[in-house]
Protein backbone atom coordinates (compact mmCIF):
# COMPACT_ATOMS: atom_id res chain seq x y z
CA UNK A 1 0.00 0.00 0.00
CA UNK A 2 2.85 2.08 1.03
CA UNK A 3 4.43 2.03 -2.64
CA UNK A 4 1.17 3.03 -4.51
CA UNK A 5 0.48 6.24 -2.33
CA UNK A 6 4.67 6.93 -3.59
CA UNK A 7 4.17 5.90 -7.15
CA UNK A 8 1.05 8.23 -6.65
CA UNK A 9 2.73 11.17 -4.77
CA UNK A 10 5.41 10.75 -7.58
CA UNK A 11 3.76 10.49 -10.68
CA UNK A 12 1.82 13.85 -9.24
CA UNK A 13 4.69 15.73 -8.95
CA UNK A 14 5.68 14.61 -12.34
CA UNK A 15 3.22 16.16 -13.90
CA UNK A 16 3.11 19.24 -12.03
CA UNK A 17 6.63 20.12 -13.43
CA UNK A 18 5.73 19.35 -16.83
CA UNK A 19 2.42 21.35 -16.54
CA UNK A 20 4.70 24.49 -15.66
CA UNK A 21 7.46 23.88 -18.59
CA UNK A 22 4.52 23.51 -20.80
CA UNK A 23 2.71 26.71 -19.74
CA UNK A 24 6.25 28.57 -20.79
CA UNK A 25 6.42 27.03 -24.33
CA UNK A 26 2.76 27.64 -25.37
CA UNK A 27 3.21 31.28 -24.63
CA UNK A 28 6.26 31.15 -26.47
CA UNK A 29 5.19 29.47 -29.33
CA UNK A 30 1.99 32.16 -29.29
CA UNK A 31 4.44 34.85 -29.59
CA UNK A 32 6.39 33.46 -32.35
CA UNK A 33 3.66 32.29 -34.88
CA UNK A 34 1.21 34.82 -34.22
CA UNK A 35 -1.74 32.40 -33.17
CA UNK A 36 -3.78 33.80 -30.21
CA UNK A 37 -3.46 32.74 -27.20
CA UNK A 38 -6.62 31.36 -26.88
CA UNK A 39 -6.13 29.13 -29.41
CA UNK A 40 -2.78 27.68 -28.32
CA UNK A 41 -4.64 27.46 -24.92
CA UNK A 42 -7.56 25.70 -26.65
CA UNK A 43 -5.61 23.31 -28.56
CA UNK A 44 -2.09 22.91 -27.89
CA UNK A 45 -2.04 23.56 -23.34
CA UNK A 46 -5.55 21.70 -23.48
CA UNK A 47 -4.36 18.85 -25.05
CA UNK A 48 -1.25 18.10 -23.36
CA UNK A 49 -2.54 19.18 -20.03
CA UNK A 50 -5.35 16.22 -20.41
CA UNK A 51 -2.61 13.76 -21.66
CA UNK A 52 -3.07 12.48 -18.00
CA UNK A 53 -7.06 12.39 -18.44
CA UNK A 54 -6.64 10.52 -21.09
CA UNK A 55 -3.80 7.88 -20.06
CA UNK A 56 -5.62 7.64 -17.01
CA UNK A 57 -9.19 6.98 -18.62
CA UNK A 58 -7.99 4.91 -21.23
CA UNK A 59 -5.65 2.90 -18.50
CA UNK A 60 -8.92 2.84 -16.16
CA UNK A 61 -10.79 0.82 -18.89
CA UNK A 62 -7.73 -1.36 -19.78
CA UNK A 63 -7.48 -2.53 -16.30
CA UNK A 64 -11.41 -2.88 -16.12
CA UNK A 65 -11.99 -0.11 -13.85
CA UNK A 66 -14.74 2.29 -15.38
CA UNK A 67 -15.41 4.16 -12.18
CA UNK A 68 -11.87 5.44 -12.13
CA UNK A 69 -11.75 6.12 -16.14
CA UNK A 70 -15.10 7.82 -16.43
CA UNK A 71 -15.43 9.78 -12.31
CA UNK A 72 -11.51 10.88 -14.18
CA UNK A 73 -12.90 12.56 -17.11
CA UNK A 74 -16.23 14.17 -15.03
CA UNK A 75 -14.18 14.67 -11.76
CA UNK A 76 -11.20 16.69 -13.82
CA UNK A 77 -13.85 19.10 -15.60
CA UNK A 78 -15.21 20.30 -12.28
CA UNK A 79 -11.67 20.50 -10.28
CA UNK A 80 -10.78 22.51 -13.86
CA UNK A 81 -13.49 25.40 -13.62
CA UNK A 82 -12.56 25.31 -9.62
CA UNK A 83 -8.92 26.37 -10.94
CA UNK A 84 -10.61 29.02 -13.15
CA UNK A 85 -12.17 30.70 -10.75
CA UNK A 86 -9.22 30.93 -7.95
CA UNK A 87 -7.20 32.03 -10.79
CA UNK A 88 -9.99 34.77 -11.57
CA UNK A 89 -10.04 35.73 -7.62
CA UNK A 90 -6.71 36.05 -7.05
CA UNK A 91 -5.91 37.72 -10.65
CA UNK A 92 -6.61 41.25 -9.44
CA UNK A 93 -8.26 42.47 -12.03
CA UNK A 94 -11.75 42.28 -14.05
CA UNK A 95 -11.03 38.17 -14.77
CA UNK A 96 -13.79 37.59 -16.74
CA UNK A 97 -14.27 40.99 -18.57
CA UNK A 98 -10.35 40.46 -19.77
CA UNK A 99 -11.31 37.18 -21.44
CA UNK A 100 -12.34 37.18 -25.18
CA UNK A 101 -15.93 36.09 -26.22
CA UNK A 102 -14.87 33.55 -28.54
CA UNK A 103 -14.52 30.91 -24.76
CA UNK A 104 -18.23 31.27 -25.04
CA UNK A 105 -18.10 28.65 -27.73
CA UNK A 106 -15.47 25.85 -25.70
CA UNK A 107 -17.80 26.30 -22.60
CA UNK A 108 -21.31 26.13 -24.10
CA UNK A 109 -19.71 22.84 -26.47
CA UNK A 110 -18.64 20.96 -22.28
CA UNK A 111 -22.15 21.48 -21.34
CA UNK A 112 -23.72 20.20 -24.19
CA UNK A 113 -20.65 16.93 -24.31
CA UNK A 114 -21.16 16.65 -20.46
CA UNK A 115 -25.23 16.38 -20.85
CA UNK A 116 -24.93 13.13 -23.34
CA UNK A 117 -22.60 11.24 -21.00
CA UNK A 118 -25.00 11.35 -18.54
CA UNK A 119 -28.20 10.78 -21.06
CA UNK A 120 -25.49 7.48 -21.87
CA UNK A 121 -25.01 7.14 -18.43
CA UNK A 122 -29.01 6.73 -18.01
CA UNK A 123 -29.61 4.74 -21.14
CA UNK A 124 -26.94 2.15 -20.11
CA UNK A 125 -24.28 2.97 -22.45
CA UNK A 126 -26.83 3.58 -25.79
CA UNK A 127 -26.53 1.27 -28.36
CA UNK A 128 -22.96 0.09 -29.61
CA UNK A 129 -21.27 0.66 -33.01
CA UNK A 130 -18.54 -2.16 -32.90
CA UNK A 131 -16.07 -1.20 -29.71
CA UNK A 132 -18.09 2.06 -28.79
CA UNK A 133 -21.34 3.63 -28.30
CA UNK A 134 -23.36 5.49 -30.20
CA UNK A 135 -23.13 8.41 -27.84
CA UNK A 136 -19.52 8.01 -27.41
CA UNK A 137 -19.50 8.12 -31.21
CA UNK A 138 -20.99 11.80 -31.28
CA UNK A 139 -19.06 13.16 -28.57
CA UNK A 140 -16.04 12.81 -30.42
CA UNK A 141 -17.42 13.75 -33.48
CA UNK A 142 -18.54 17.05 -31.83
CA UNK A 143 -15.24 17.50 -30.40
CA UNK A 144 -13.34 17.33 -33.80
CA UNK A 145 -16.31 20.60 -35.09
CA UNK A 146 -15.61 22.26 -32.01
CA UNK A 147 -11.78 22.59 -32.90
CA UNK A 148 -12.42 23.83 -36.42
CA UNK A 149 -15.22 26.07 -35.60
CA UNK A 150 -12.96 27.95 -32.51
CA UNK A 151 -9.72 27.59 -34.78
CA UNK A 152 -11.91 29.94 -37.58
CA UNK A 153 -13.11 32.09 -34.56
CA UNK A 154 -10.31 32.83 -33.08
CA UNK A 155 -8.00 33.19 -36.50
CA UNK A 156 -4.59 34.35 -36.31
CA UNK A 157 -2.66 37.33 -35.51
CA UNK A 158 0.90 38.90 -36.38
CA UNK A 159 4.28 37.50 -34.91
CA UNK A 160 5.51 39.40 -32.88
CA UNK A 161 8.99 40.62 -33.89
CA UNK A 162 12.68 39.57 -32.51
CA UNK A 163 10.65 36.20 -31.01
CA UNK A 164 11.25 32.84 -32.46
CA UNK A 165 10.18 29.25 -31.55
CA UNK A 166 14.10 28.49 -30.40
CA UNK A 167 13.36 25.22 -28.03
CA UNK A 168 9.71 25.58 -27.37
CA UNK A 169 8.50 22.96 -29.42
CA UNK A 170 10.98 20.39 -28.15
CA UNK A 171 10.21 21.40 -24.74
CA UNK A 172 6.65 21.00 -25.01
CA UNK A 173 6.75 17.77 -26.59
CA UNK A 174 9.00 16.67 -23.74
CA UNK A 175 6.68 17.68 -20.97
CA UNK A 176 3.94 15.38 -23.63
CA UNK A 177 6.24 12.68 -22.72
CA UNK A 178 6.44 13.20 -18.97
CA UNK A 179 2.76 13.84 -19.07
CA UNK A 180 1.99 10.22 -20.46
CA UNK A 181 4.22 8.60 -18.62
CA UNK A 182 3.73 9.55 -14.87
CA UNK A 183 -0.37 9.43 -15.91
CA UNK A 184 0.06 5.25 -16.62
CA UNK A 185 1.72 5.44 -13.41
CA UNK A 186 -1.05 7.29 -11.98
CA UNK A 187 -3.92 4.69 -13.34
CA UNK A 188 -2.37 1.96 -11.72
CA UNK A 189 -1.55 3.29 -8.49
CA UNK A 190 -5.01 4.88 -7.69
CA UNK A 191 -6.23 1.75 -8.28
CA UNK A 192 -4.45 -0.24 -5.60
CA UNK A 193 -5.18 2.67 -3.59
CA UNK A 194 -8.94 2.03 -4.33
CA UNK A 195 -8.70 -1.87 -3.36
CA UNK A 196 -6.27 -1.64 -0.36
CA UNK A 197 -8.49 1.46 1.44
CA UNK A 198 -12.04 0.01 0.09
CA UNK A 199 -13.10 3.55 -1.19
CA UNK A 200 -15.38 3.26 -4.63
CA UNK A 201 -13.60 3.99 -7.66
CA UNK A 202 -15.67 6.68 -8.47
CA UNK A 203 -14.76 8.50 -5.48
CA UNK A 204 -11.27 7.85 -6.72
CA UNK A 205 -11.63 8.74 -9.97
CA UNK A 206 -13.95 11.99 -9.30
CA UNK A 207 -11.84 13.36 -6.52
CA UNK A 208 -7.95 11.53 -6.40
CA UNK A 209 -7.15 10.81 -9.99
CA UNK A 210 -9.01 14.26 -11.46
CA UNK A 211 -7.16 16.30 -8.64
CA UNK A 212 -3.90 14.58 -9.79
CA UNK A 213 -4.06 14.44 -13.50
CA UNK A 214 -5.76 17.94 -13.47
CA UNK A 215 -2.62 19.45 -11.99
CA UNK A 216 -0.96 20.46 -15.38
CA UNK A 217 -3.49 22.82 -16.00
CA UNK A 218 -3.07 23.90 -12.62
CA UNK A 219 0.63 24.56 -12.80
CA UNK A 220 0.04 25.64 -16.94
CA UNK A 221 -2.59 28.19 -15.07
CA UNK A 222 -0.38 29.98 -12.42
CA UNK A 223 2.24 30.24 -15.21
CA UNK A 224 -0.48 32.28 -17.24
CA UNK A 225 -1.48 33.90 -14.55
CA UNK A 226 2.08 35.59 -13.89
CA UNK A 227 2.50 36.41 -17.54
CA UNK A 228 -0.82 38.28 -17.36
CA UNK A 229 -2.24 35.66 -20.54
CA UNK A 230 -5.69 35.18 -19.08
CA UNK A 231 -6.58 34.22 -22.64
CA UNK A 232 -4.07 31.20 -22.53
CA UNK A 233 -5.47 30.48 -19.30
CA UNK A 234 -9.26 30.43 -20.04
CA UNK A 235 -8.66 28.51 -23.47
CA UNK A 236 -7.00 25.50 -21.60
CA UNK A 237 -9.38 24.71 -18.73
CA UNK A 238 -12.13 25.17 -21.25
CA UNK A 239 -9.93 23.81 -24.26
CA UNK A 240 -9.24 21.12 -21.58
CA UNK A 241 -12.81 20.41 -20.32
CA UNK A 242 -14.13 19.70 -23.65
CA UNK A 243 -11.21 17.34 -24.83
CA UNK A 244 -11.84 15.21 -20.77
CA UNK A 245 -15.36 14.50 -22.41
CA UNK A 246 -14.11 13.07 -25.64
CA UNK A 247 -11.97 10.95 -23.99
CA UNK A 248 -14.96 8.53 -23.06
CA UNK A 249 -14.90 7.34 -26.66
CA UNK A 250 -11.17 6.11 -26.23
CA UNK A 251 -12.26 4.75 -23.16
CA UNK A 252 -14.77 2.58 -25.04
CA UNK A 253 -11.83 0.97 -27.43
CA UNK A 254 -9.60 0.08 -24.45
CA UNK A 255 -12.42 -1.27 -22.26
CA UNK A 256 -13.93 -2.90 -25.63
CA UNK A 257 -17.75 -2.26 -25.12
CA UNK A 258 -19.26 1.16 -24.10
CA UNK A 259 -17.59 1.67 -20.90
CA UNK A 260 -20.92 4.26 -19.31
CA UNK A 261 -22.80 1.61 -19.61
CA UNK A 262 -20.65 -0.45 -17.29
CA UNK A 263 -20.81 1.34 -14.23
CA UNK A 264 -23.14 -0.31 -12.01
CA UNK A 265 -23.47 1.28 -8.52
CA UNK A 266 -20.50 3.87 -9.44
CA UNK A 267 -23.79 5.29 -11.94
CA UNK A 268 -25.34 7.72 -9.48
CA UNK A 269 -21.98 9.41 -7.72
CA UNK A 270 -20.75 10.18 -11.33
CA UNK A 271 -24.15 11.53 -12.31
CA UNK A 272 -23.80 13.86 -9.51
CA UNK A 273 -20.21 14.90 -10.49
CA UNK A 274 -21.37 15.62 -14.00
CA UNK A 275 -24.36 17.29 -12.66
CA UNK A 276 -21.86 19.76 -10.88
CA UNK A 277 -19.94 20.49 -14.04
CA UNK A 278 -22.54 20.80 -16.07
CA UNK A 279 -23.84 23.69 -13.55
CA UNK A 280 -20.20 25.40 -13.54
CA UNK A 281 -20.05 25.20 -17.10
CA UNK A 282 -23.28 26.96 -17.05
CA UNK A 283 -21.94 30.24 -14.76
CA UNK A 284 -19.16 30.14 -16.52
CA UNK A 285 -21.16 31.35 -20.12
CA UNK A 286 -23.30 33.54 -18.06
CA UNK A 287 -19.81 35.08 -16.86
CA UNK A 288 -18.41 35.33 -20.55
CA UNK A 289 -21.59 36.69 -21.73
CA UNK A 290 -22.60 39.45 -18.89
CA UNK A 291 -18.57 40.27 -18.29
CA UNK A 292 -19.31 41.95 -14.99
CA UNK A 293 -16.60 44.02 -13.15
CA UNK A 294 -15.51 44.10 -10.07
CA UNK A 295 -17.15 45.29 -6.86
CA UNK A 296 -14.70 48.20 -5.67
CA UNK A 297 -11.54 46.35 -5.12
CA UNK A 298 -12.28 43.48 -4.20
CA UNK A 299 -12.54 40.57 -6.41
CA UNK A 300 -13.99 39.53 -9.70
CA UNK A 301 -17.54 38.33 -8.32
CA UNK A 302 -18.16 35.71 -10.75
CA UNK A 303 -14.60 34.12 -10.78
CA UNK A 304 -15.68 34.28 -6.68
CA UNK A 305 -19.20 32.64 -7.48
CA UNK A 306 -17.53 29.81 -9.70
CA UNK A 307 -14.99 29.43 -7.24
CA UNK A 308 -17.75 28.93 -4.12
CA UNK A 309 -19.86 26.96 -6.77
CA UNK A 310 -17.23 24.10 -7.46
CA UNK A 311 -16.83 24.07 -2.85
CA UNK A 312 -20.53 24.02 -2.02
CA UNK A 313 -20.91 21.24 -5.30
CA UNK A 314 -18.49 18.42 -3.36
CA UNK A 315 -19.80 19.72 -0.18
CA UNK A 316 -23.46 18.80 -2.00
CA UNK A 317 -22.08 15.46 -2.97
CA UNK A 318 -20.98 14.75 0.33
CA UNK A 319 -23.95 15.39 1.85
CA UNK A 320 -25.85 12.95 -0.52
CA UNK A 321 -23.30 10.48 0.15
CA UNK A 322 -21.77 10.64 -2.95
CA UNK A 323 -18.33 10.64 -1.40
């Protein structure tokens, strides 16, 4: 027991170093090509911050452990918008009026990928389509038009001048590496954490395994934070949030038959978790769309509000036993 809360522990602070190299690069790499930062966020941060997401879902169906894979992907989306908003409070400024309108787009698309796990989750899986489900099936279909249509809304910019890509790439593909690594590692341990202490996998999945895997985009956050690139920030938890969801389909091929509809009494806790970041998605579009500022100096009341929303949603889990 003792060596899978170190491989844990480990693997954790694996990722949290690559999360911060990777933060570095992106805005690098923005700089030098000219592609706005909420696109690199969106597509480039998002993706190789949920490397771990996906190891770890994937790995959770390999090792036939749906509770962990799927309470990974719902659990991470919800700890995600709980790092948006302490990164909003703490930012100083407006959060939420700095961020462009174009995140409106990646945060509607999680609520609407969130809502059909759960109808799959309801419907036992849905039917199947070889491997996968049906569901599954859309979800990464929708995925796939969500990248083009935010890659033609966001567009591209000038280069800056005097900044190349120098090592960037090379050091973002080697925090990819670390990334996939230390997330197998992850999988595995968090599972004989889950059978020595008895806890459900779901409660493993939604709380351990999302808090651990999701802390690339925390570290890729505070990075952005410091460089004042709240754009780069917003478009990898939301970037991020949508690409968790998609992940169920992959989750399918390695568990080999539509892993939501596999869950048995790990069902209702992970319809709960999804609830909850379905409803943080939600604030967080209201917050893009009304762009309030903030109350004297104090901070930006909806980065407050999703930050109090994602506390008082575990502390509503817990209550209903979830946890």
């Amino acid at each position: 027991m003792t060596w899978a809360w170190l491989v844990f522990c480990g693997s954790a602070l694996a990722i949290l170093w690559a999360g911060q190299l990777l933060a570095r690069s992106a805005e690098r790499i923005a700089r030098a090509t000219g592609l706005s930062q909420g696109w690199i966020g969106f597509i480039l941060v998002a993706v190789v911050t949920s490397l771990p997401e996906l190891v770890a879902t994937m790995t959770g169906g390999g090792i036939d452990a749906p509770g962990i894979a799927v309470g990974n992907a719902l659990g991470s989306n919800a700890f995600n918008l709980g790092i948006l908003g302490l990164m909003g409070a703490v930012s100083g400024v407006a959060f939420f009026q700095r961020l462009s309108s174009t995140h409106v787009l990646s945060a509607s698309g999680a609520v609407l990928l969130s809502a059909l796990v759960l109808s799959a989750i309801a419907v036992g899986g849905g039917p199947a389509v070889g491997r996968v489900s049906l569901i599954s099936l859309l979800i990464l279909l929708f995925y796939l038009a969500a990248v083009y249509a935010q890659f033609r809304q966001e567009g591209r910019g000038k280069a800056e001048e005097g900044v190349t890509l120098g090592r960037a790439p090379i050091l973002a593909a080697l925090s990819a590496v670390v990334i996939v690594v230390a997330g197998v590692a992850l999988t595995y341990s968090a599972k004989a954490i889950a059978q020595g202490t008895g806890i459900a996998e779901s409660v493993i999945g939604s709380v351990l395994v999302a808090l651990a895997t999701s802390l690339p985009e925390v570290a890729s956050s505070v990075g952005a934070l410091r460089l004042g690139a709240y754009d780069l920030l917003a478009g990898d938890i939301f970037g991020s949030n949508l690409f968790n969801i998609a992940t169920v389909f992959f989750a399918d091929l390695a568990f080999g038959r539509p892993i939501l509809g596999a869950l048995g009494r790990d069902a209702w806790p992970l319809v709960l978790v999804g609830a909850v970041g379905i409803g943080l998605s939600s604030l967080s579009v209201m917050a893009l769309q009304l762009r309030l500022g903030r109350l004297g100096r104090g901070p930006d009341p909806a980065a407050v509000a999703l930050l109090l929303g994602y506390v008082g949603g575990l502390a509503a889990l817990a209550v209903q036993g979830a946890f």
